[in-house]
C-alpha atoms as a PDB file:
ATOM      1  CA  UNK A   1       0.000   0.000   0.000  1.00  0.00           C
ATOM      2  CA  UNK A   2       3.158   2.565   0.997  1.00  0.00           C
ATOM      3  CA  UNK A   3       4.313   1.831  -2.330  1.00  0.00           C
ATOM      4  CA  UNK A   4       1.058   2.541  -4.235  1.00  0.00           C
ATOM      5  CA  UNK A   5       0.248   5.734  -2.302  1.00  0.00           C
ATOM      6  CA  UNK A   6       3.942   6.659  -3.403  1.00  0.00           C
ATOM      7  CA  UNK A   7       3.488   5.828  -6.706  1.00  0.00           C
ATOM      8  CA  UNK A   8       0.135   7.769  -6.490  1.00  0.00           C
ATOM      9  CA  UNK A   9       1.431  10.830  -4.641  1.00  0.00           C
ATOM     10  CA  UNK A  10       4.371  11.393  -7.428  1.00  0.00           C
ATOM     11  CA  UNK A  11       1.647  10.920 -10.079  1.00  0.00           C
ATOM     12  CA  UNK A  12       0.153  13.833  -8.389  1.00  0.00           C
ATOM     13  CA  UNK A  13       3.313  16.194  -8.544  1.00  0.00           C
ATOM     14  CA  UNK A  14       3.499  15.706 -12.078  1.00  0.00           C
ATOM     15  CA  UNK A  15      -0.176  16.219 -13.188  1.00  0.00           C
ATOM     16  CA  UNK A  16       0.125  19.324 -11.239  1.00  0.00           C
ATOM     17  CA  UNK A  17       3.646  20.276 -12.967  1.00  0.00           C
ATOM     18  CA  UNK A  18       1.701  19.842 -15.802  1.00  0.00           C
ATOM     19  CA  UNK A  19      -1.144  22.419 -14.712  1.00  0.00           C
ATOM     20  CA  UNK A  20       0.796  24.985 -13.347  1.00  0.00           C
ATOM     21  CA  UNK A  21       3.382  24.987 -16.232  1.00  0.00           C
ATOM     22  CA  UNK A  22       6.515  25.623 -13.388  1.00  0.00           C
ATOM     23  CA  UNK A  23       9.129  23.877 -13.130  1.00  0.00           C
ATOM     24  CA  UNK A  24      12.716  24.296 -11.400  1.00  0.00           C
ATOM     25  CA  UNK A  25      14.445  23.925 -14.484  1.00  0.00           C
ATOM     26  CA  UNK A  26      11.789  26.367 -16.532  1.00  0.00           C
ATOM     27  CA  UNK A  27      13.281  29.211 -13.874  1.00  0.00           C
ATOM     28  CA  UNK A  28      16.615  29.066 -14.464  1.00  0.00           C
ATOM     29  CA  UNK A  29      18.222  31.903 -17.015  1.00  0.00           C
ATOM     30  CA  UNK A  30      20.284  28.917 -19.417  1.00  0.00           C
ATOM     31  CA  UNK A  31      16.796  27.916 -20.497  1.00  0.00           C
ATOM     32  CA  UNK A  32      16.012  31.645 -21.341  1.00  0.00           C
ATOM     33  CA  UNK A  33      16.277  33.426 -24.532  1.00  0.00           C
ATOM     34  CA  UNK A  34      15.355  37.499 -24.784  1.00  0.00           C
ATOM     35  CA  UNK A  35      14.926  39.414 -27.614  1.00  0.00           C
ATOM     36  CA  UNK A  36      15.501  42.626 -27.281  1.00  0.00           C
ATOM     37  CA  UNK A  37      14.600  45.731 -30.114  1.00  0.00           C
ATOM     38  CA  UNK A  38      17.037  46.762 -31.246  1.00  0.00           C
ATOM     39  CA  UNK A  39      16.452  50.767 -31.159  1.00  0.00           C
ATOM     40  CA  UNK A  40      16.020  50.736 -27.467  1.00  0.00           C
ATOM     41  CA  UNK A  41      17.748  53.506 -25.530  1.00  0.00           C
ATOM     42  CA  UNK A  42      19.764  52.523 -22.423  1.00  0.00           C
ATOM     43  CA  UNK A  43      17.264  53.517 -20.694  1.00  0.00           C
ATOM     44  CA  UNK A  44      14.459  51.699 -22.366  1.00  0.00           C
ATOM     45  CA  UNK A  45      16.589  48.882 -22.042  1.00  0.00           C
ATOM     46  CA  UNK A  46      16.705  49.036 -18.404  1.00  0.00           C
ATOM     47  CA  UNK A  47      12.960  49.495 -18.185  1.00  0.00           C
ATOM     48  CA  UNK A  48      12.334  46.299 -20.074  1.00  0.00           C
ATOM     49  CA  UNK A  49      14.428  44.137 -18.372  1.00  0.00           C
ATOM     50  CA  UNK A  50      12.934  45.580 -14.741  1.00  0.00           C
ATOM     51  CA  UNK A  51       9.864  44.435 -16.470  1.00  0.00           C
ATOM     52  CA  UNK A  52      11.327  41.086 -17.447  1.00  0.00           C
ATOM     53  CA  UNK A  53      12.464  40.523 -13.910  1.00  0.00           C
ATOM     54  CA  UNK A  54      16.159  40.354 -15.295  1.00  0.00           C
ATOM     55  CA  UNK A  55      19.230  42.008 -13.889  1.00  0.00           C
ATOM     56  CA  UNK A  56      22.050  42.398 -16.449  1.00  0.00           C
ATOM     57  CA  UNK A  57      24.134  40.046 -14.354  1.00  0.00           C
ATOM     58  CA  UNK A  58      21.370  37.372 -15.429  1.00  0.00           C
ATOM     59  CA  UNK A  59      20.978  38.634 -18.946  1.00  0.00           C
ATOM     60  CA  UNK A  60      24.377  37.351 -19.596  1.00  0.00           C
ATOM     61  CA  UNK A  61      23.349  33.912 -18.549  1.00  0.00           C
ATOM     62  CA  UNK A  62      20.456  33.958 -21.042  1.00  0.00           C
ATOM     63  CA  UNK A  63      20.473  33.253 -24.744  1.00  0.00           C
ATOM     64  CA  UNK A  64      20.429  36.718 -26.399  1.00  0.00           C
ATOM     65  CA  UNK A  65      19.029  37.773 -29.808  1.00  0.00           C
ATOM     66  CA  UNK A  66      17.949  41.473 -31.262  1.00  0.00           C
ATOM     67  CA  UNK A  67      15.178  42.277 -33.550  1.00  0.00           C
ATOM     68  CA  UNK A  68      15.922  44.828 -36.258  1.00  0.00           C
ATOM     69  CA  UNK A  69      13.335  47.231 -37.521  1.00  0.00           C
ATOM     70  CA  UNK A  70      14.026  46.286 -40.912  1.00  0.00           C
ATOM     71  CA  UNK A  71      13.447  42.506 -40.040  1.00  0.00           C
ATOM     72  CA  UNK A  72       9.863  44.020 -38.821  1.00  0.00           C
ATOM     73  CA  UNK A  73       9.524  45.409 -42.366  1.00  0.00           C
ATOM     74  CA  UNK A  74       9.853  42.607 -43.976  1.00  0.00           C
ATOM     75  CA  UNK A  75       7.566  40.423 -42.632  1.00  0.00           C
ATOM     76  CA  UNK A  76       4.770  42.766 -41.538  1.00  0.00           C
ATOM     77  CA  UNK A  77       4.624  45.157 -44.612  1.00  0.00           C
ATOM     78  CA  UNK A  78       2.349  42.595 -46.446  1.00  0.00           C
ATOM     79  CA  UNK A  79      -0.148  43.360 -43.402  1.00  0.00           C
ATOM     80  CA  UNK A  80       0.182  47.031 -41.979  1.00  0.00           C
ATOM     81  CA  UNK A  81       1.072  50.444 -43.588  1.00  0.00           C
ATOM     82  CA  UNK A  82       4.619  51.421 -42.674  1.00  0.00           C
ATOM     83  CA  UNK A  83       3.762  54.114 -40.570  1.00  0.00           C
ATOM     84  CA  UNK A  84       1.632  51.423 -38.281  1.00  0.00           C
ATOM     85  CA  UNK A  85       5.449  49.439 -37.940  1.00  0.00           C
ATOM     86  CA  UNK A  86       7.280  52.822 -37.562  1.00  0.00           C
ATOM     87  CA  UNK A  87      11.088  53.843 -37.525  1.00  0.00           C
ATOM     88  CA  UNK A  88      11.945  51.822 -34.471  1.00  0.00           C
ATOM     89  CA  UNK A  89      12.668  48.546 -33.068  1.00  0.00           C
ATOM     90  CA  UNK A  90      10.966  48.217 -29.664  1.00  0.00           C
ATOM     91  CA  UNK A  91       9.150  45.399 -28.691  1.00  0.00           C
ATOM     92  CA  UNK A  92      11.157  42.499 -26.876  1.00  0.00           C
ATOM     93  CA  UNK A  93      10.334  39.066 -25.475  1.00  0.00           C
ATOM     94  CA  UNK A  94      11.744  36.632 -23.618  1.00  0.00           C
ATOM     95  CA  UNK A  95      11.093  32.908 -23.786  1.00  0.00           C
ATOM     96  CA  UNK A  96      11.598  30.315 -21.177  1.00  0.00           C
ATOM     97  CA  UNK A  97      11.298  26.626 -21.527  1.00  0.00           C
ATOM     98  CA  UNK A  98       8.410  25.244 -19.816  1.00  0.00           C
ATOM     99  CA  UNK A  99       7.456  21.588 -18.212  1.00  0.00           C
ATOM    100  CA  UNK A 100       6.423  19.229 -21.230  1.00  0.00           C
ATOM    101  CA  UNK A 101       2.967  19.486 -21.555  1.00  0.00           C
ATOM    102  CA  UNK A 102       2.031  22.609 -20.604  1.00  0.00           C
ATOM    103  CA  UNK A 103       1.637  24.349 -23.161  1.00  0.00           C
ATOM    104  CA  UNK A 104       2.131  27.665 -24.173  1.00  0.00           C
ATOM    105  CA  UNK A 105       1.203  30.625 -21.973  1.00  0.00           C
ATOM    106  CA  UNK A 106       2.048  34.398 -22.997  1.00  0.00           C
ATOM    107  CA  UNK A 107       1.409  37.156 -20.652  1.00  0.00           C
ATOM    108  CA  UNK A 108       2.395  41.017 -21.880  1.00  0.00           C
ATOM    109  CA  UNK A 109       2.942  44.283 -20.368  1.00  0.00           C
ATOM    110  CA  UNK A 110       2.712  47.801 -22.215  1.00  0.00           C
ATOM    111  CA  UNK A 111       1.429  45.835 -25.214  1.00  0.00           C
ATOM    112  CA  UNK A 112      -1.944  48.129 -26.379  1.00  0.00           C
ATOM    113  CA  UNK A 113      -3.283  45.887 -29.266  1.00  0.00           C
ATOM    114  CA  UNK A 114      -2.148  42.180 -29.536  1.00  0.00           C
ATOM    115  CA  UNK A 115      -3.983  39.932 -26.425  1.00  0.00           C
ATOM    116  CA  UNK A 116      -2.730  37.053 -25.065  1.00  0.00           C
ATOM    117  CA  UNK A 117      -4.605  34.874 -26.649  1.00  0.00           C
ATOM    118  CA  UNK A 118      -4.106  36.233 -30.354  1.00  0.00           C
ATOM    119  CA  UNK A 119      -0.356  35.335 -29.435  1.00  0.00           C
ATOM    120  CA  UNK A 120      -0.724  32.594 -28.039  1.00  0.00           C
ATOM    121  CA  UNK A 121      -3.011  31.008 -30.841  1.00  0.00           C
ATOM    122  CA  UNK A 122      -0.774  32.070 -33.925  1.00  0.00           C
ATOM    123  CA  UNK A 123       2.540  30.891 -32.062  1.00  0.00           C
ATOM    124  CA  UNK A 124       0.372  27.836 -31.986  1.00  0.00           C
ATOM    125  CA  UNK A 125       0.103  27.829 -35.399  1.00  0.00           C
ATOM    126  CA  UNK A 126       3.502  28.453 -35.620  1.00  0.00           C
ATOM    127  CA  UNK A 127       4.421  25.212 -34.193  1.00  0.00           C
ATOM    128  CA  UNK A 128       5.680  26.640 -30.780  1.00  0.00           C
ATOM    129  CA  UNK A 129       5.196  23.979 -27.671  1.00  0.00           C
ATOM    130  CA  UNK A 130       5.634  24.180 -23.636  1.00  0.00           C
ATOM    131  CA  UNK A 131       7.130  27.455 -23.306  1.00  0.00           C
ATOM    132  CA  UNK A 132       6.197  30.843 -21.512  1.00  0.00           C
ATOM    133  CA  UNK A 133       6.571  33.658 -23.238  1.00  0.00           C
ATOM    134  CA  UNK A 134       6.285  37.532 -22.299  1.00  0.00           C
ATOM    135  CA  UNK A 135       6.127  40.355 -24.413  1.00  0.00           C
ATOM    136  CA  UNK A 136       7.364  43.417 -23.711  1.00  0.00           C
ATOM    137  CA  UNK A 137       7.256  47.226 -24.227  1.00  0.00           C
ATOM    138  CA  UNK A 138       9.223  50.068 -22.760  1.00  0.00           C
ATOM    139  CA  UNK A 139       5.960  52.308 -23.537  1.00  0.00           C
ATOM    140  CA  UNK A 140       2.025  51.189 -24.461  1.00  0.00           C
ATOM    141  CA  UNK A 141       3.198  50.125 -27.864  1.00  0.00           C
ATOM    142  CA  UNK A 142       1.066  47.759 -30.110  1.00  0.00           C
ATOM    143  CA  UNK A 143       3.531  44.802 -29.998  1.00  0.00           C
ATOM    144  CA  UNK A 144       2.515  42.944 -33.517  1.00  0.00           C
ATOM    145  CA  UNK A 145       6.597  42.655 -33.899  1.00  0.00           C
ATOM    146  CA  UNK A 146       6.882  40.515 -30.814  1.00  0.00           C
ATOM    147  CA  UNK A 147       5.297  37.707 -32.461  1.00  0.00           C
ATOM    148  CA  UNK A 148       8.743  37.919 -34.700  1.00  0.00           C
ATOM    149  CA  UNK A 149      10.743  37.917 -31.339  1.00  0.00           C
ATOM    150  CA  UNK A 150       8.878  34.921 -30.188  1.00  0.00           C
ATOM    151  CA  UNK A 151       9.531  32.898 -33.165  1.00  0.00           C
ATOM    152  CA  UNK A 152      13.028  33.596 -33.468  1.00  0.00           C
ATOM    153  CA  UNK A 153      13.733  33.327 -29.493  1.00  0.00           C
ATOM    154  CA  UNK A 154      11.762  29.381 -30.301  1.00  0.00           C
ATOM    155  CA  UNK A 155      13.998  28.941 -33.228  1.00  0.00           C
ATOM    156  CA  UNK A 156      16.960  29.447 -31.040  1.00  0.00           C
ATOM    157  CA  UNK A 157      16.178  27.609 -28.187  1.00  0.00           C
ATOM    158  CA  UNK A 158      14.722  24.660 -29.862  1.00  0.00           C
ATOM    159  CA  UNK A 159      17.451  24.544 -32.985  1.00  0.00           C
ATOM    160  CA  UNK A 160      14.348  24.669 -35.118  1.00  0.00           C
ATOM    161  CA  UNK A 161      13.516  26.391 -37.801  1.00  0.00           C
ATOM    162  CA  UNK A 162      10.001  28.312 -38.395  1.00  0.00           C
ATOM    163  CA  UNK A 163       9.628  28.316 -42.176  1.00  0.00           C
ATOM    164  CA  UNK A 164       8.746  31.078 -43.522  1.00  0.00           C
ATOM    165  CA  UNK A 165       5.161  29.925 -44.690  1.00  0.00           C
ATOM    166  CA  UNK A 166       4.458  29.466 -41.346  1.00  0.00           C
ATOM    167  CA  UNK A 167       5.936  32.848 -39.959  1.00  0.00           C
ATOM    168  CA  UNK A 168       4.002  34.276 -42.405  1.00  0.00           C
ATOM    169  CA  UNK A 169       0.645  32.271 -41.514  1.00  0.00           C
ATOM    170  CA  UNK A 170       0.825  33.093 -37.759  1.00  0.00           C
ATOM    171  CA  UNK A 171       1.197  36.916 -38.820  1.00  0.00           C
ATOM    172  CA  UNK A 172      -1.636  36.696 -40.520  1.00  0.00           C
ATOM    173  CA  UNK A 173      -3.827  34.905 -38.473  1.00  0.00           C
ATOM    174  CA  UNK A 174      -2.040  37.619 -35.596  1.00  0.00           C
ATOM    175  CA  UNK A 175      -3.343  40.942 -37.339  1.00  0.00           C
ATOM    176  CA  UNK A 176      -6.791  39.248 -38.545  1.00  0.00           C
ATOM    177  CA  UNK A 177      -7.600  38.358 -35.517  1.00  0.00           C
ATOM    178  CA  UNK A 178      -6.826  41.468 -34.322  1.00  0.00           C
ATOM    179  CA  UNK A 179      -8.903  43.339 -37.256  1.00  0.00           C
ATOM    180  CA  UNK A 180     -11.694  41.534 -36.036  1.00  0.00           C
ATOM    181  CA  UNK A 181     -11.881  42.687 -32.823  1.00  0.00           C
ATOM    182  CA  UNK A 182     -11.798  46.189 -33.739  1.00  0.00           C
ATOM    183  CA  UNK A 183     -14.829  45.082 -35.897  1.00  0.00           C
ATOM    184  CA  UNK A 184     -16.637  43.278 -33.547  1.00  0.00           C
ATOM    185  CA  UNK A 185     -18.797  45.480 -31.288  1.00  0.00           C
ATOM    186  CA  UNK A 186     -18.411  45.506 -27.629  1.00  0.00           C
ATOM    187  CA  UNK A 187     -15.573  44.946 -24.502  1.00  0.00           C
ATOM    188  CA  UNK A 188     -15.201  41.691 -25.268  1.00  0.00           C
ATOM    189  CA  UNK A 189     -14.742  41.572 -28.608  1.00  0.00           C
ATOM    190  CA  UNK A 190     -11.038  40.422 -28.795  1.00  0.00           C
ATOM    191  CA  UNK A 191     -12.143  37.421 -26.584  1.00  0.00           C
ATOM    192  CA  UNK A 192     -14.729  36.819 -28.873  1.00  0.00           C
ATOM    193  CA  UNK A 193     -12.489  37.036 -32.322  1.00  0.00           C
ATOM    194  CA  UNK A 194      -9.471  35.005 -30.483  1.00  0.00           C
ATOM    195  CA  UNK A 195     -12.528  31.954 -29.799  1.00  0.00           C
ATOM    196  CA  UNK A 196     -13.861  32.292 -33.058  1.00  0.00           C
ATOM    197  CA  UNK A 197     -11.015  31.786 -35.042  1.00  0.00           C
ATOM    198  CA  UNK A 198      -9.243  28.412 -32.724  1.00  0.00           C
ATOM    199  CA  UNK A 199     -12.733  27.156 -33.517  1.00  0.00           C
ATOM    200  CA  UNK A 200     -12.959  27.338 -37.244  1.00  0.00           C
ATOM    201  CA  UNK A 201      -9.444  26.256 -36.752  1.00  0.00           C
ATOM    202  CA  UNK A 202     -11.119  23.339 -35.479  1.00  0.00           C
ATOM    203  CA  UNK A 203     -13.269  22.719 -38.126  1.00  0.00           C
ATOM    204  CA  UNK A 204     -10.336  22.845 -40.547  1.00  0.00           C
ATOM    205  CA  UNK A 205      -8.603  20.530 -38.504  1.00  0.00           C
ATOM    206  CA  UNK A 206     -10.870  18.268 -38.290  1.00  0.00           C
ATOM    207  CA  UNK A 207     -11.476  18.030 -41.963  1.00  0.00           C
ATOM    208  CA  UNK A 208     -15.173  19.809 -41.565  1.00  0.00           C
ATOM    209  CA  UNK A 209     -14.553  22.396 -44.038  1.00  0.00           C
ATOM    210  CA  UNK A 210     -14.720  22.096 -47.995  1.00  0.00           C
ATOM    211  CA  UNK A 211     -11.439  24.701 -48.289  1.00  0.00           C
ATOM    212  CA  UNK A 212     -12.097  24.476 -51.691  1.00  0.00           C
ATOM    213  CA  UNK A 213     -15.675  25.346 -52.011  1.00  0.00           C
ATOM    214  CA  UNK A 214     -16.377  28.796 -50.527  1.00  0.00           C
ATOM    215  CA  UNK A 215     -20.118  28.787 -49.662  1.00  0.00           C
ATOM    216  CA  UNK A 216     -18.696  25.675 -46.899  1.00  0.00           C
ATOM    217  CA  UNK A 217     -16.479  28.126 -45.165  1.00  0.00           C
ATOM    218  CA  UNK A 218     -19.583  30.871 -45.891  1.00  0.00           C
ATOM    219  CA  UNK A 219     -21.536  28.404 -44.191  1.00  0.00           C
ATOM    220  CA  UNK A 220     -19.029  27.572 -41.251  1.00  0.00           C
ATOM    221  CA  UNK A 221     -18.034  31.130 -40.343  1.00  0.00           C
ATOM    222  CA  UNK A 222     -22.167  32.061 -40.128  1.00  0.00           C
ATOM    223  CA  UNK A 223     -22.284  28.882 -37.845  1.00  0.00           C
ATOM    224  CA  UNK A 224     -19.874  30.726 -35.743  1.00  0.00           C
ATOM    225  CA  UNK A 225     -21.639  34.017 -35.829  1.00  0.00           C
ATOM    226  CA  UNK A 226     -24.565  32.569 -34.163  1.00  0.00           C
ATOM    227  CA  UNK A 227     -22.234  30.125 -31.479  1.00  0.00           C
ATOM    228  CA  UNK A 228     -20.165  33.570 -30.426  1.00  0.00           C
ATOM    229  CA  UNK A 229     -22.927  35.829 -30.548  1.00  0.00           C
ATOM    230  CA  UNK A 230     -21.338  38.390 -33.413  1.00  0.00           C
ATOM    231  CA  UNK A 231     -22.101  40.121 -36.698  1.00  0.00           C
ATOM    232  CA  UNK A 232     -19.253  39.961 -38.975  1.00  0.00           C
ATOM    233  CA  UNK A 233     -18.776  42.696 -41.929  1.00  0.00           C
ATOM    234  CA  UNK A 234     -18.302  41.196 -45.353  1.00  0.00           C
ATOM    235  CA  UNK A 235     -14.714  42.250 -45.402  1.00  0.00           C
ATOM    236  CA  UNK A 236     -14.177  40.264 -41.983  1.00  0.00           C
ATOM    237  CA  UNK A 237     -15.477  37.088 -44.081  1.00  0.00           C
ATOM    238  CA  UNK A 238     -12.981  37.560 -46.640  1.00  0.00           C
ATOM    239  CA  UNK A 239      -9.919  38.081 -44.318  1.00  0.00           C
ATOM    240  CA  UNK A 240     -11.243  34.970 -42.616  1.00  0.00           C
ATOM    241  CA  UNK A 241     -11.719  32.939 -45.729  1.00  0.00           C
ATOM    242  CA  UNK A 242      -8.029  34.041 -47.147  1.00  0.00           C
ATOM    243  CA  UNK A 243      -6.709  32.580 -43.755  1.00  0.00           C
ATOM    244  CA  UNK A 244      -8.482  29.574 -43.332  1.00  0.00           C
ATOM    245  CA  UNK A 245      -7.016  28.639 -46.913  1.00  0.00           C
ATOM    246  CA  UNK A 246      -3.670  29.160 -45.357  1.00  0.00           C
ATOM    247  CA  UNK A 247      -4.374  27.289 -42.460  1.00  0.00           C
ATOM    248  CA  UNK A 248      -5.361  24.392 -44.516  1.00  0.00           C
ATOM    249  CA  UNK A 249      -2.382  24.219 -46.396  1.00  0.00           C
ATOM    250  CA  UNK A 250      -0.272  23.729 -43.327  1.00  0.00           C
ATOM    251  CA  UNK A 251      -2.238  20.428 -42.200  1.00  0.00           C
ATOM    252  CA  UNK A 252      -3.469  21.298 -38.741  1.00  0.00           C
ATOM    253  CA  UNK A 253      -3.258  18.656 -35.892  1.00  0.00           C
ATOM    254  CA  UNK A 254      -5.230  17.822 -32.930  1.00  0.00           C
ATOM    255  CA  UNK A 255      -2.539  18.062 -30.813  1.00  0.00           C
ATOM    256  CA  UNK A 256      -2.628  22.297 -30.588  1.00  0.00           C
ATOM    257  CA  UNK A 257      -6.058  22.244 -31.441  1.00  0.00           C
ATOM    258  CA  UNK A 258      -6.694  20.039 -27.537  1.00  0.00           C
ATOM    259  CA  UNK A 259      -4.666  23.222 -26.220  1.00  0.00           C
ATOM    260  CA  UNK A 260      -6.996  25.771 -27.800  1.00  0.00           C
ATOM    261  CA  UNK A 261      -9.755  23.993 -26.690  1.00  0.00           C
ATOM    262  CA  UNK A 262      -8.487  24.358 -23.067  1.00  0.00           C
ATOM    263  CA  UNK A 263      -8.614  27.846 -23.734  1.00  0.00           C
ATOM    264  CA  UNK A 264     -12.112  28.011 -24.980  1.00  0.00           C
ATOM    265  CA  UNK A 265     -13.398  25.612 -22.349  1.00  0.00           C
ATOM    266  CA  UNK A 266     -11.999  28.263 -19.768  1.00  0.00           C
ATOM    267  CA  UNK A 267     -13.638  31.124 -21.405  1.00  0.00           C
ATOM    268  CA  UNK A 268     -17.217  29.422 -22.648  1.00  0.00           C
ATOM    269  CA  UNK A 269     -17.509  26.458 -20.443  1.00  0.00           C
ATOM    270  CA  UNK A 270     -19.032  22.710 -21.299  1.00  0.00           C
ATOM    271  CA  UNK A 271     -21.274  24.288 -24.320  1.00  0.00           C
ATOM    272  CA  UNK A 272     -17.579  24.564 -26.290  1.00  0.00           C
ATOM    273  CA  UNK A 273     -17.664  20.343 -25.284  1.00  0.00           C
ATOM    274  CA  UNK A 274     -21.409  20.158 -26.223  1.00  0.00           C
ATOM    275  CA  UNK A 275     -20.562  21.501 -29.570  1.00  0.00           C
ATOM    276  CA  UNK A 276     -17.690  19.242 -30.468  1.00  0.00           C
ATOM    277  CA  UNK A 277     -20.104  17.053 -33.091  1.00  0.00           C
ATOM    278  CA  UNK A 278     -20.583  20.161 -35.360  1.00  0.00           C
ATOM    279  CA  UNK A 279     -16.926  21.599 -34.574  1.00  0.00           C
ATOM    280  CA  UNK A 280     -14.631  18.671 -35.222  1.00  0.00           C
ATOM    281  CA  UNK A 281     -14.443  14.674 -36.298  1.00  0.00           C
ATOM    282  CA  UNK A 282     -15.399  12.287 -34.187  1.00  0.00           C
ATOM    283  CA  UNK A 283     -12.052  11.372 -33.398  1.00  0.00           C
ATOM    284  CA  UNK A 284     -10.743  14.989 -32.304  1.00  0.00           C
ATOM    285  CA  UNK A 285     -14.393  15.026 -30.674  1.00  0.00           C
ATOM    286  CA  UNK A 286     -13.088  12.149 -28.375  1.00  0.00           C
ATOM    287  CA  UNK A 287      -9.895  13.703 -27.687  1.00  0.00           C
ATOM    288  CA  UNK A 288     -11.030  16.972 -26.580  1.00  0.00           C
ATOM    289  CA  UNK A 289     -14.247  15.508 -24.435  1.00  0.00           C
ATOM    290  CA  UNK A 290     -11.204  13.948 -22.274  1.00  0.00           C
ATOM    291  CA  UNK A 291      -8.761  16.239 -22.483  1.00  0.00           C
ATOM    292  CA  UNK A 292     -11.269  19.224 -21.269  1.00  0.00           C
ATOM    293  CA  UNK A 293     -14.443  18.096 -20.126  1.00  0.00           C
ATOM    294  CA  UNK A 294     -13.113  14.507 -18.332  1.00  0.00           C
ATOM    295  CA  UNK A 295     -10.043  16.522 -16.977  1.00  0.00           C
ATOM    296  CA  UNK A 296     -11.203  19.774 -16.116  1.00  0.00           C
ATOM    297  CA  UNK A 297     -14.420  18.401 -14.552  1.00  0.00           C
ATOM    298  CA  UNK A 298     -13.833  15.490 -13.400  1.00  0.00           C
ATOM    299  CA  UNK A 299     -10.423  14.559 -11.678  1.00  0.00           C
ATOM    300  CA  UNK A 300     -11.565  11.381 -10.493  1.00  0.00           C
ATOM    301  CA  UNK A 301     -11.835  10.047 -14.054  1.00  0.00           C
ATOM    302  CA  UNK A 302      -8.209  10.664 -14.163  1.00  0.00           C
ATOM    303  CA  UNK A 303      -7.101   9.269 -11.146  1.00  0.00           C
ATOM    304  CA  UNK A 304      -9.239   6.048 -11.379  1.00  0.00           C
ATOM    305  CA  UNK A 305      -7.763   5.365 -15.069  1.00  0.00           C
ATOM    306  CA  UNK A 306      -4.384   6.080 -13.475  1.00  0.00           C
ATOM    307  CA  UNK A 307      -5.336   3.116 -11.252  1.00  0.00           C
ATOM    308  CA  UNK A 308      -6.606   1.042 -14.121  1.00  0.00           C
ATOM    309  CA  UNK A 309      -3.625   1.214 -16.187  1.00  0.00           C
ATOM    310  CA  UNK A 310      -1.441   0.969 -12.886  1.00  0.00           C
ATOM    311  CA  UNK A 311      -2.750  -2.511 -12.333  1.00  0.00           C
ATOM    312  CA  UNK A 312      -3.235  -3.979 -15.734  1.00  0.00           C
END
């Protein structure tokens, strides 16, 4: 019995490793990379790093890259006006390995128009896994470069590297969602363009949507209209039909699509579960009613097919 309450107790620890995301190793600077703009001033610099919770000292112990204001050019002049990007460099971010598992979770300070959950779904897109990231501004800036900072940071730590196609996709998917909540009436209308888009993300996923025939998407983005509660402009539709062909082409996978789903249990509750037959395949369907509902609900389930599999 000692040994099974052991065996129990550690299984425990983990799953709740797993939760919180923290880990002793996930803390230390050598599993840090920051990306710093590269037009700061010393004392912008200094301001950042206060924010970051970094001394200079442990700055040196961290993986270092810069971000270039031309480098923002490049990739975001397809999507903004070049006044939007500006002259200067600013935004930073620093990345730090996280316990397997547990996802990816961005928080931001002095960023004005990109959420935390318009990051965190294109860097899901992206490909990023199990890392925290922050974004950074010395001053209320909107922060659409740091989505560049996070890449590149992942690329370094992780010896990886982010294609451009799918750089490009997660910038896209970035500012769109972001043009949609300007569109959408209300406060909550960046909470509400963030769901909407991991869910027809879903449906793509899942191999519910036609890609090819446009009155299926038509038909899919009115179905989430009515699940979210919004009325979408007809240019909104066509941003959202130009991405969703994107999306397709990189050949989602359930695997990010269970940790958006997380997120949109948190915000809408079991009716995001309730859903899953119109959302996804039956298959995803089963995955995500026990990744969220049966784990989120109902811990016992867990624990008693911990048991099962413990003694079989």
């Amino acid at each position: 019995m000692k040994k099974w309450f052991g065996t129990f107790t550690a299984f425990l620890i983990l799953l709740l490793c797993g939760i919180t995301g923290m880990t002793a190793k996930a803390a230390e600077t050598k599993d840090t990379v920051v990306v710093l703009g590269a037009d700061l001033s010393a004392e912008q610099r200094a301001g950042v790093l206060q924010l970051m919770g970094l001394t200079e000292a442990e700055l040196a112990d961290c993986t270092v890259l810069s971000i270039t204001n031309e480098t923002e050019h490049a990739y975001l002049d397809a999507y903004l006006d070049a006044s939007v990007i500006g002259s200067k460099s600013l935004s930073s971010v620093k990345l730090t390995k996280a316990a397997e598992g547990s996802g990816v979770k961005v928080t931001t300070q002095n960023i004005n128009y990109c959420t935390t959950g318009m990051y965190r779904n294109a860097l899901l897109t992206a490909g990023m896994k199990d890392m925290d990231v922050l974004v950074v501004g010395p001053t209320p800036i909107s922060g659409t470069a740091g989505l560049i900072g996070a890449l590149k940071a992942y690329e370094a730590m992780s010896g990886e590297t982010v294609s451009d196609t799918l750089l490009d996709t997660a910038l896209d998917e970035l500012i769109t969602t972001g043009k949609l909540a300007e569109s959408i009436q209300g406060e909550s209308g960046s909470d509400e363009a963030e769901a909407l888009i991991a869910w027809l993300k879903g449906k793509v996923a899942g191999g519910e949507l036609d890609i090819g025939d446009e009155e299926s998407i038509r038909a899919a983005i009115a179905e989430g209209e009515q699940t979210f509660g919004i009325s979408l402009t007809e240019e909104d539709k066509q941003k959202i039909i130009a991405l969703l062909k994107k999306l397709d082409s990189l050949g989602l996978n359930a695997d990010y699509l269970l940790e958006q789903a997380q997120a949109l249990y948190e915000k809408y509750g079991l009716s995001i579960v309730e859903n899953a037959n119109e959302a996804i395949n039956e298959a995803v369907e089963s995955a995500l009613t026990s990744a969220v509902k049966g784990f989120f609900e109902n811990m016992k389930t867990s624990v008693s097919e911990f048991f099962r599999n413990l003694f079989s």
